[in-house]
Protein backbone atom coordinates (compact mmCIF):
# COMPACT_ATOMS: atom_id res chain seq x y z
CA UNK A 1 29.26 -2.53 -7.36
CA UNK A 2 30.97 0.18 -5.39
CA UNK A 3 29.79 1.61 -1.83
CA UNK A 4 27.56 4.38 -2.58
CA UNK A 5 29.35 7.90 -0.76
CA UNK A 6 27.98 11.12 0.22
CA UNK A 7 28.98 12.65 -2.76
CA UNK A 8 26.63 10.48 -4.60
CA UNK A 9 23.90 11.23 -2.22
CA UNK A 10 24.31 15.17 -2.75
CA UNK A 11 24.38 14.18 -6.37
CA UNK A 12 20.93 12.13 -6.29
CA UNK A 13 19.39 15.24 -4.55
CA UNK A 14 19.61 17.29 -7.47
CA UNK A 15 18.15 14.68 -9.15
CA UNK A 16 15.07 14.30 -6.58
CA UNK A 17 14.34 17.66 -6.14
CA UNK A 18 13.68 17.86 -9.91
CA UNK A 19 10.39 16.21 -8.92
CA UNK A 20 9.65 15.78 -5.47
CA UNK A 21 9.55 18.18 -1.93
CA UNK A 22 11.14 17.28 1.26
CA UNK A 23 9.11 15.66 3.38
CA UNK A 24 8.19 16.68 6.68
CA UNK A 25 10.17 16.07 10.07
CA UNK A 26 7.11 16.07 12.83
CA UNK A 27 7.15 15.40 16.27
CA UNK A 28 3.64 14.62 18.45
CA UNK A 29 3.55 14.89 21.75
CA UNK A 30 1.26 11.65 22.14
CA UNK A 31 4.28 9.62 20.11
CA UNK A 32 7.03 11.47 22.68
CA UNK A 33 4.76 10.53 25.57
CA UNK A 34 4.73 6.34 24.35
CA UNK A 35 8.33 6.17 23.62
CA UNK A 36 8.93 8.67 27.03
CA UNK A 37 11.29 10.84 25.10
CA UNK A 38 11.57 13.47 22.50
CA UNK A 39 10.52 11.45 18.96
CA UNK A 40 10.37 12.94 15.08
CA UNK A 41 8.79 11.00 12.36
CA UNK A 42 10.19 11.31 9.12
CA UNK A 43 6.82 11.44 6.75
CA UNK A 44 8.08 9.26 3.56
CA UNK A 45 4.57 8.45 3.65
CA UNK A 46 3.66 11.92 2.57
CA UNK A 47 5.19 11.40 -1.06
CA UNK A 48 2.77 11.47 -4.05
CA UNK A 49 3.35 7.66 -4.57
CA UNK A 50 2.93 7.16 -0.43
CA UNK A 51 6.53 5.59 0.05
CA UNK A 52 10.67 6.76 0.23
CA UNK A 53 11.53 4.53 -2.49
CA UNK A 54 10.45 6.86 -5.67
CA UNK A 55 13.07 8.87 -4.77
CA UNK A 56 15.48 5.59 -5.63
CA UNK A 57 13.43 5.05 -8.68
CA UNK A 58 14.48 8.59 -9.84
CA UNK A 59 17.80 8.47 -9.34
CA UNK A 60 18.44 5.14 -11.20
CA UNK A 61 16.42 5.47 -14.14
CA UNK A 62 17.69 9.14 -14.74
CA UNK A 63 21.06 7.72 -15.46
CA UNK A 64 20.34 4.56 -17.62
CA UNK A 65 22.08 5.41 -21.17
CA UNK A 66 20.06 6.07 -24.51
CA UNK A 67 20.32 2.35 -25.10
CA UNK A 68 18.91 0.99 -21.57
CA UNK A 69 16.31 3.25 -21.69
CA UNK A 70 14.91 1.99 -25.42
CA UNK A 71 15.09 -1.58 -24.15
CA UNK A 72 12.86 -0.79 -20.68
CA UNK A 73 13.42 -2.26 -17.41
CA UNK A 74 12.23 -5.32 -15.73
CA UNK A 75 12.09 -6.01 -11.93
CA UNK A 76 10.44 -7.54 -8.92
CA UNK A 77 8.89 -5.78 -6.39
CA UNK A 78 6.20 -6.17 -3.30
CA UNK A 79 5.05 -2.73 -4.42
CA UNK A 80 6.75 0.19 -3.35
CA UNK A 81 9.74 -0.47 -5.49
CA UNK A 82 7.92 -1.28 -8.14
CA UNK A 83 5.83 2.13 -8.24
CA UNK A 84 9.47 3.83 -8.05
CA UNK A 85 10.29 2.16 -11.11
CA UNK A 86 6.72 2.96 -12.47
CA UNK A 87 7.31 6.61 -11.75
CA UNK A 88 10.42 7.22 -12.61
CA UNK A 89 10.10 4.98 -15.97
CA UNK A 90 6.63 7.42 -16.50
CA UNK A 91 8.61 10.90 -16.25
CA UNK A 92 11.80 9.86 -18.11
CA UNK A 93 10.15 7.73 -21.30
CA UNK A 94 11.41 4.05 -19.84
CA UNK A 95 8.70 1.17 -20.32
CA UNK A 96 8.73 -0.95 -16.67
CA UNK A 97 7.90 -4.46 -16.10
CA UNK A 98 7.01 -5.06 -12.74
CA UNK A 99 7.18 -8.78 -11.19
CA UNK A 100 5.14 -9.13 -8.53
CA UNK A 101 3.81 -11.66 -5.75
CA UNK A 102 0.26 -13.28 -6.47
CA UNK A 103 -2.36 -11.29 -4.10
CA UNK A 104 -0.06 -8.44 -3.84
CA UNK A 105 -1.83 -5.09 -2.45
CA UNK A 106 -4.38 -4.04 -4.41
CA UNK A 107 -3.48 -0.14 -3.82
CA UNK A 108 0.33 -0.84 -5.17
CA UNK A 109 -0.99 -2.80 -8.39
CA UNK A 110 -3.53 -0.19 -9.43
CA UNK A 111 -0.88 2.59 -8.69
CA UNK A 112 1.48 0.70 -11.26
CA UNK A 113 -1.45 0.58 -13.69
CA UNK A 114 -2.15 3.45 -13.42
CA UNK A 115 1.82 4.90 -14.22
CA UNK A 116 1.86 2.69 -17.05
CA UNK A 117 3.62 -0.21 -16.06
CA UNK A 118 3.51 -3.77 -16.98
CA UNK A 119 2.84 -6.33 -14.91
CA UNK A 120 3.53 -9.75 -14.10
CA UNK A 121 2.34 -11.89 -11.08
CA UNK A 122 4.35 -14.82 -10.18
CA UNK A 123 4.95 -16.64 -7.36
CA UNK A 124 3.26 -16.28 -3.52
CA UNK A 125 6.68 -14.37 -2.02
CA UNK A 126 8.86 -11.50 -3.21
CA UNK A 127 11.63 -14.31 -3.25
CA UNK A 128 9.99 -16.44 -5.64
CA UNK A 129 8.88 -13.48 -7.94
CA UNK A 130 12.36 -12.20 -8.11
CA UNK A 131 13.97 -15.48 -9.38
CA UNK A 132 11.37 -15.34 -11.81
CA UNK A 133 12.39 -11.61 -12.82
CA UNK A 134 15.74 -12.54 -13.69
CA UNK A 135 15.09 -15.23 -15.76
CA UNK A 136 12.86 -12.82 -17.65
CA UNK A 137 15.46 -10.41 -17.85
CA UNK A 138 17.43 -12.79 -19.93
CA UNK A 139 14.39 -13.66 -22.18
CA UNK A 140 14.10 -10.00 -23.11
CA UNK A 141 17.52 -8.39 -22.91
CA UNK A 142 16.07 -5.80 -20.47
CA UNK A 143 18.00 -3.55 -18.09
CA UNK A 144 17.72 -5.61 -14.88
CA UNK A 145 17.09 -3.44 -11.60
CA UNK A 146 18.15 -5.62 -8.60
CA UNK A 147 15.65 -4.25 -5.59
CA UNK A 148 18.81 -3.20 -3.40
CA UNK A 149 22.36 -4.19 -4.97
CA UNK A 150 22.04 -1.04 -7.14
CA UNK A 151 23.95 1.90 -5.82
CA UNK A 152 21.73 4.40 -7.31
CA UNK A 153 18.82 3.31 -5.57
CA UNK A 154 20.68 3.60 -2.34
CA UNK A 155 21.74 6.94 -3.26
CA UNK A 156 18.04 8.18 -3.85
CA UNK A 157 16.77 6.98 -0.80
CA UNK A 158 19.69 8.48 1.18
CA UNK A 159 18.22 11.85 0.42
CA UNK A 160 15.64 11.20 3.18
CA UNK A 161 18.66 10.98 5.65
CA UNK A 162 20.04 14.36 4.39
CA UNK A 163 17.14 16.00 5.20
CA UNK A 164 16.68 14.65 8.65
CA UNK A 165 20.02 15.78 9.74
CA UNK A 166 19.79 19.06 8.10
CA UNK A 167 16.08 19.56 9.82
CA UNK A 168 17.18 18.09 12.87
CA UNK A 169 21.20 18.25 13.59
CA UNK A 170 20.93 16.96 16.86
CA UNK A 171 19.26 13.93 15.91
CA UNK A 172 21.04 10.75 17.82
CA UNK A 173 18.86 8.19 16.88
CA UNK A 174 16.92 7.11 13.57
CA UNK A 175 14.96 4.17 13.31
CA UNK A 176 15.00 2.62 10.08
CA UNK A 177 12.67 0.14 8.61
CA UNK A 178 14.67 -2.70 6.79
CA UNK A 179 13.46 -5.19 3.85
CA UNK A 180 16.00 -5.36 0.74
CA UNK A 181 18.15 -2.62 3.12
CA UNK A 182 18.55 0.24 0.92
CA UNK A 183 16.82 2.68 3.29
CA UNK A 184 18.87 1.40 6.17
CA UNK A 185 21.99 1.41 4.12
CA UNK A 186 21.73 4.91 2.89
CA UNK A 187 20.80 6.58 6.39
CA UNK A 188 24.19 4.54 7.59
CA UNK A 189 26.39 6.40 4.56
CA UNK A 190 24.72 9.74 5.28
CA UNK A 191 24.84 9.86 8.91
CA UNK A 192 28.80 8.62 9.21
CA UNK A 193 29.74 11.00 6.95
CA UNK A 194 27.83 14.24 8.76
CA UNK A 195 27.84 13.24 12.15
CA UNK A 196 29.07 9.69 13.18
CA UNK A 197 27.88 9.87 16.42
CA UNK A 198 24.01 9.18 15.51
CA UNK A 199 23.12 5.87 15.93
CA UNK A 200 21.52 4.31 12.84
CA UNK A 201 19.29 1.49 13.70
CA UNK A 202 17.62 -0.95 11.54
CA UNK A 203 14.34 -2.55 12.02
CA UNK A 204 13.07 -5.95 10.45
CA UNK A 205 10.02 -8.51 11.64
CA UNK A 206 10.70 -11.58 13.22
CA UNK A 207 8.71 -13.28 10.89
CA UNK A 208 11.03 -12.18 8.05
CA UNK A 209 14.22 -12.16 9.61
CA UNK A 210 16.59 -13.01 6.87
CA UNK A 211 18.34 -9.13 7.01
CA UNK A 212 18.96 -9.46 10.72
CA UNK A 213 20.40 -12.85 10.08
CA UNK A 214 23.19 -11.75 7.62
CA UNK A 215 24.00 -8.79 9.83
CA UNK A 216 24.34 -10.74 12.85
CA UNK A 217 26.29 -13.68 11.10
CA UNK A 218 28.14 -11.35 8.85
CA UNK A 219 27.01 -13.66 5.56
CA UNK A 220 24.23 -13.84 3.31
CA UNK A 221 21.57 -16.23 4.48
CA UNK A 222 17.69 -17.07 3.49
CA UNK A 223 15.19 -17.52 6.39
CA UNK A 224 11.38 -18.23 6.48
CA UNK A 225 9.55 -14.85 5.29
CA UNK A 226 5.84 -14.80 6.79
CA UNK A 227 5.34 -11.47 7.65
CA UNK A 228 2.14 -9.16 6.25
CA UNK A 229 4.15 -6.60 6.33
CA UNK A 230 5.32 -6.52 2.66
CA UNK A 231 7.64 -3.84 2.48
CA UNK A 232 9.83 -5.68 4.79
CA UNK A 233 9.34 -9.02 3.55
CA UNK A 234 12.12 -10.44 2.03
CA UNK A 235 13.46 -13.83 2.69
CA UNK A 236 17.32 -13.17 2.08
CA UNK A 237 19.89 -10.43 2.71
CA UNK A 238 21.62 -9.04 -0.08
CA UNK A 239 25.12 -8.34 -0.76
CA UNK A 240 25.54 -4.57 -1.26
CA UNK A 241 23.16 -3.40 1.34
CA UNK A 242 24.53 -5.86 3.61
CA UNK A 243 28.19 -5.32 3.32
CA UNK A 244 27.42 -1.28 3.91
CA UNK A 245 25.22 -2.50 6.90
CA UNK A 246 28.28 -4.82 8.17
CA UNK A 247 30.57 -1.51 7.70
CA UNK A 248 28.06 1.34 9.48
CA UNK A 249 25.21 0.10 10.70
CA UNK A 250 24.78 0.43 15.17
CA UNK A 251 22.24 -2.15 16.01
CA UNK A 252 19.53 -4.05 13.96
CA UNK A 253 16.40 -4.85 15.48
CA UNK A 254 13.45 -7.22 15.32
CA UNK A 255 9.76 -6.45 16.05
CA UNK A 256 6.98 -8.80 15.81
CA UNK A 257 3.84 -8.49 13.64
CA UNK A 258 1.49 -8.03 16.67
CA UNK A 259 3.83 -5.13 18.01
CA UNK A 260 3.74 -3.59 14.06
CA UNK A 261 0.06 -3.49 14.03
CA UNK A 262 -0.04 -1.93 17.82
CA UNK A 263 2.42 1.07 16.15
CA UNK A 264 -0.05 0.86 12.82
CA UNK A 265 -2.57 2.05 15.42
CA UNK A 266 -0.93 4.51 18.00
CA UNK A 267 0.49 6.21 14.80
CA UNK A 268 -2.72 6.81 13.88
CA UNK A 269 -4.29 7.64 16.89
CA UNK A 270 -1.24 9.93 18.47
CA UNK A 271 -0.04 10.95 15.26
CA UNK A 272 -2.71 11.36 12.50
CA UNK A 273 -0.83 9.14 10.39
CA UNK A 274 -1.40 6.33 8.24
CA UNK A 275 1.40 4.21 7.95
CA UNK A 276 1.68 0.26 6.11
CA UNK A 277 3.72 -2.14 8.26
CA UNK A 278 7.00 -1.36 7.52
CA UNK A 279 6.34 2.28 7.98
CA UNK A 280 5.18 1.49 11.41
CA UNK A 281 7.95 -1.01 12.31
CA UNK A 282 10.81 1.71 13.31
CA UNK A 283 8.13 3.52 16.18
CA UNK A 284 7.37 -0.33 17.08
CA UNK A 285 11.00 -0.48 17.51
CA UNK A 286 11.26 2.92 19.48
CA UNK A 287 8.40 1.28 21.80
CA UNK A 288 10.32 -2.04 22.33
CA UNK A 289 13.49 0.02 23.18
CA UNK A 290 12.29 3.28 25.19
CA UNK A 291 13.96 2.33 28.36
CA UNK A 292 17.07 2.81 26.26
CA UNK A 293 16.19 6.19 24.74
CA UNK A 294 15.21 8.15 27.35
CA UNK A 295 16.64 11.58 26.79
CA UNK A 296 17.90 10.82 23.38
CA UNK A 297 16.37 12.70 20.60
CA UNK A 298 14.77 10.14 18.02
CA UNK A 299 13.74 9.90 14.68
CA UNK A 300 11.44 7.07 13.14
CA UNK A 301 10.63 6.92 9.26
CA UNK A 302 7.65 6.66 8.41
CA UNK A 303 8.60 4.94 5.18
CA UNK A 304 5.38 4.63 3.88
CA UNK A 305 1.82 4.55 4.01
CA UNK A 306 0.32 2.52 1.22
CA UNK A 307 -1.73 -0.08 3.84
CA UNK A 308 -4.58 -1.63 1.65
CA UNK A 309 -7.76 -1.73 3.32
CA UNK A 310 -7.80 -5.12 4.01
CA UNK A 311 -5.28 -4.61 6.10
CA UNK A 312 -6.18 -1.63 8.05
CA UNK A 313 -9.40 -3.43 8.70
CA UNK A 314 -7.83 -6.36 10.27
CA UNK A 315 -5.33 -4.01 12.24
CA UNK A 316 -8.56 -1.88 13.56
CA UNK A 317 -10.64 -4.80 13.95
CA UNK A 318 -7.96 -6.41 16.25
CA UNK A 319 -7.13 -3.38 17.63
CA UNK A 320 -8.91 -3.92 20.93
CA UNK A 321 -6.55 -6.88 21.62
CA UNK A 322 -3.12 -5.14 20.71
């Protein structure tokens, strides 16, 4: 696997912009007036699917040869990958197995249904579902698609990071949600190579906290992964994300559930915005760190915004006590 560059990222865009916009770059003068200085969400959560990572799913499956494409694609996903895949397999003829977590959200499995996809539910975490993915993988002699050691997944997502520093050239901080690390990873190639004074920072739970780990000890290590917050629930690092992270990355950061719910809500009552936990996490993040910010010019991505409504019930109905 080599380091994705920002040659590859430019290259992805084409790709993207075959199917998708840009998203927005907003900022809200109730989100500058939490954080106490001037903020900018990034609107992932504005894509057709609801999340950043289609535009990984795009990038990937447009290059798989004649061959890889006629034996499909299997992975494992919490959801938002997974509908990527989905997409992407939908638009370029690929058929995509999806391995999923038992009880995953609702919203994410009927979205894969609905693309076409098939899929399989193993297992109560992503961790659990994945080992089961690649032992499938051998069974059927699919294309594998590892949820972040994939360089043209990181690629597709850095696209995001292009656009923020073209909307916003000034920008000197984003706030980046982190789960497998390929959002985090690409922001960190795009925003070295254009301006390498923005700080890139990343943003996990504390009740998955197996990416901060392997940043902080500079190794890959597994930790306890608890959080609802399934787009950044993962319970290891991985290698490829990591070792760009270990490279680029400026700080890493950990937020806990209760603090991700409290953004759930401000985002949408400051910002009109529905976001699912890890699309809240970086403006938790921004919250926990404002006396460090103040006069800095931030940017949080929204990642995404596929909450089920189980889960923005229990946020709301809790919401008195955040």
């Amino acid at each position: 696997m080599h380091f994705p560059t920002i040659a590859d990222v430019l290259e992805a865009r084409q790709v993207v912009y075959q199917h998708l916009k840009p998203t927005p770059l907003q900022s809200y003068l109730g989100v500058n007036e939490l954080v106490g200085t001037d903020v900018w969400l990034k609107h992932e959560n504005h894509h057709p699917l609801g999340a950043f990572k289609v535009r990984g799913g795009l990038n990937f499956i447009s290059h798989l040869s004649t061959e890889e494409r006629a034996k499909g694609v299997v992975t494992a996903s919490t959801g938002n990958h997974g509908q990527s895949i989905a997409y992407a397999g939908k638009v370029y003829g690929v058929r995509p197995t999806i391995v999923m977590p038992e009880g995953s959200n609702p919203n994410k499995v009927a979205s894969m249904r609905r693309l076409g996809a098939e899929l399989v539910f193993f297992g109560k975490v992503f961790d659990e579902c994945r080992a089961y993915c690649e032992a499938l993988v051998k069974e059927r002699g699919a294309r594998y698609v590892h949820p972040a050691n994939e360089p043209l997944l990181i690629a597709g997502v850095a696209t995001y990071s292009l656009e923020i520093l073209e909307d916003l050239p000034q920008t000197d901080v984003i706030f980046v949600p982190m789960g497998g690390g390929s959002g985090a990873a690409g922001a960190c190639i795009v925003a070295k190579a254009l301006n390498p004074k923005v700080k890139v920072i990343a943003v996990q739970s504390q009740e998955a906290p197996a990416g901060y780990q392997s940043w902080k000890e500079r190794r890959i290590v597994e930790r306890p992964n608890a959080t609802f917050a399934e787009g950044i629930a993962t319970g290891s690092g991985y290698e490829l994300t990591q070792e760009i992270l270990w490279r680029y990355l400026d700080d890493f950061v950990l937020v806990s559930d209760h603090e991700i719910k409290q953004a759930i809500v401000h985002l949408l009552e400051r910002a009109h915005t529905l976001a699912e936990g890890a699309g809240a996490a970086p403006l938790a993040a921004a919250i926990k760190l404002r006396n460090q910010l103040q006069g800095k010019r931030v940017v949080c991505v929204v990642s995404g915004g596929n909450i089920s409504l189980a889960q923005l019930m229990d946020v709301l109905a809790s919401a008195g006590t955040l």
